[in-house]
Protein backbone atom coordinates (compact mmCIF):
# COMPACT_ATOMS: atom_id res chain seq x y z
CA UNK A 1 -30.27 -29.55 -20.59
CA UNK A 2 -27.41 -31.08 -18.52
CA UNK A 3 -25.07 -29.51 -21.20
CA UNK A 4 -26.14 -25.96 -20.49
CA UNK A 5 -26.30 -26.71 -16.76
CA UNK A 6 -22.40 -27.68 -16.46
CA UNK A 7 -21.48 -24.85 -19.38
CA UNK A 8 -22.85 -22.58 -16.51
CA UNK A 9 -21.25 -23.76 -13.67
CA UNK A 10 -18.08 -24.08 -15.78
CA UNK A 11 -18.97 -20.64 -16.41
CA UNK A 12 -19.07 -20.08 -13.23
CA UNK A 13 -16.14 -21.24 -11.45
CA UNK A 14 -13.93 -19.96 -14.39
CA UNK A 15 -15.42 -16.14 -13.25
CA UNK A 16 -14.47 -16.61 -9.69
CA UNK A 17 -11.10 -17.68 -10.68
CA UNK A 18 -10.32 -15.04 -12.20
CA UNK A 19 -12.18 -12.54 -9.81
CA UNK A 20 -10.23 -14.31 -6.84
CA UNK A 21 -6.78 -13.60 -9.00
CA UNK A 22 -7.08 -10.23 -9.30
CA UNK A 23 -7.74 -9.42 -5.76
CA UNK A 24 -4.60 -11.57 -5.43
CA UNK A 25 -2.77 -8.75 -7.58
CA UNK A 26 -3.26 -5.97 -5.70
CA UNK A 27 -1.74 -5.50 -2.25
CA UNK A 28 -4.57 -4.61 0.21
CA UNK A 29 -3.84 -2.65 3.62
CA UNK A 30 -4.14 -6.20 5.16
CA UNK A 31 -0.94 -7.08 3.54
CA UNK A 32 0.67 -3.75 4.26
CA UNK A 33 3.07 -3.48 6.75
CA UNK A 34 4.85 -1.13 9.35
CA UNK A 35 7.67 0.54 8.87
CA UNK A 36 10.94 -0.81 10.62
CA UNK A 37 13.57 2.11 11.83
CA UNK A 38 16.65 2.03 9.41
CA UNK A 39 15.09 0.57 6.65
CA UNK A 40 13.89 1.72 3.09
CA UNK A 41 10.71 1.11 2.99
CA UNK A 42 8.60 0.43 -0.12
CA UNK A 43 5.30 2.10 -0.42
CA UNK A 44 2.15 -0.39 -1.26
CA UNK A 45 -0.36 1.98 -0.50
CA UNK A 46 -1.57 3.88 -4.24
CA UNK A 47 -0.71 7.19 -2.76
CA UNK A 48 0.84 8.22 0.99
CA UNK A 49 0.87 11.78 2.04
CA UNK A 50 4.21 13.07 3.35
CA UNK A 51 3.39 15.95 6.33
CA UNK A 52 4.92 17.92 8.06
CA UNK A 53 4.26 16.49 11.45
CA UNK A 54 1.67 13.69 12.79
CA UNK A 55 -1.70 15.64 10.62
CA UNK A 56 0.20 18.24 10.01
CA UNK A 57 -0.02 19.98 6.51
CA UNK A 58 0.96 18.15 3.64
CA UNK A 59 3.76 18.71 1.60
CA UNK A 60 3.95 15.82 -1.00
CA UNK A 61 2.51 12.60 -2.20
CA UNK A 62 4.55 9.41 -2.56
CA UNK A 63 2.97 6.42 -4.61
CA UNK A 64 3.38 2.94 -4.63
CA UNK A 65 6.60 1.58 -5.63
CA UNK A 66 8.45 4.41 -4.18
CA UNK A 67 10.68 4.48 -1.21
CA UNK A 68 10.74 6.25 2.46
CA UNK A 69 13.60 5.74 4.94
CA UNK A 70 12.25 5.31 8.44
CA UNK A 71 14.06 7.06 10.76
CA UNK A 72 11.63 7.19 13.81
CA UNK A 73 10.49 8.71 15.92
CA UNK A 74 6.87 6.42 15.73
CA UNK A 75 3.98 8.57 17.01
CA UNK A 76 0.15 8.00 17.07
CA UNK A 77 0.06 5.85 13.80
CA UNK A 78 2.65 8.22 12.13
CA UNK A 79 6.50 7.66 11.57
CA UNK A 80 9.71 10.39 10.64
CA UNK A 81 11.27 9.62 7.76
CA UNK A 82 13.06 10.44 4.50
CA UNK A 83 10.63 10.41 0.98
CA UNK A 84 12.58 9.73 -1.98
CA UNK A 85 11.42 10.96 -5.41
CA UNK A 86 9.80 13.29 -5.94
CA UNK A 87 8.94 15.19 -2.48
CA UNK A 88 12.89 14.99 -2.16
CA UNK A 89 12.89 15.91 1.67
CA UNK A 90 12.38 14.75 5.69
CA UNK A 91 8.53 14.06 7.03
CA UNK A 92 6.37 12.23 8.52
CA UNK A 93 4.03 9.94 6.46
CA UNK A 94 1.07 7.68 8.03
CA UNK A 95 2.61 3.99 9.39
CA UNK A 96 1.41 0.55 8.34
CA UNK A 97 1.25 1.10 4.18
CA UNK A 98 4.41 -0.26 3.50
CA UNK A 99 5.36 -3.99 1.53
């Protein structure tokens, strides 16, 4: 009986473990950061739409791992900016998803 009782807890705490080590892996928006002006940011977020202006229309997806140059101007939650890959081109992508 005690046996079974510590194999479970063992069990147990070996679940959590791991649980609480995966969470570690992935970057969460509380990790995320803003973007600083002048510097190549890298995307943490698992996708960030690139617009045209502040929710404006959208014109491209960037995904975590890639890059975007803030340039600023920073305005209501959004900052200007260059998106490499892909999209290639200037626009304005929503601030604070950035590692």
């Amino acid at each position: 009986m005690v046996t079974g009782t510590l194999r479970t807890a063992t069990l147990r705490t070996v679940a959590a473990v791991v649980t609480g080590l995966a969470l570690l892996a992935v970057p969460s928006a509380a990790e995320a950061a803003n973007g600083t002006v002048g510097v190549r940011e890298t995307v943490c977020a698992d996708s960030l739409f690139v617009r045209t202006e502040p929710l404006g229309a959208w014109m491209g997806t960037l995904y975590a791992g890639q890059t975007f140059l803030v340039k600023g101007p920073k305005q209501g939650g959004y900052v200007y900016g260059f998106a490499y890959g892909h999209v290639n081109r200037n626009g304005w992508v929503q601030d604070g998803w950035f590692c």
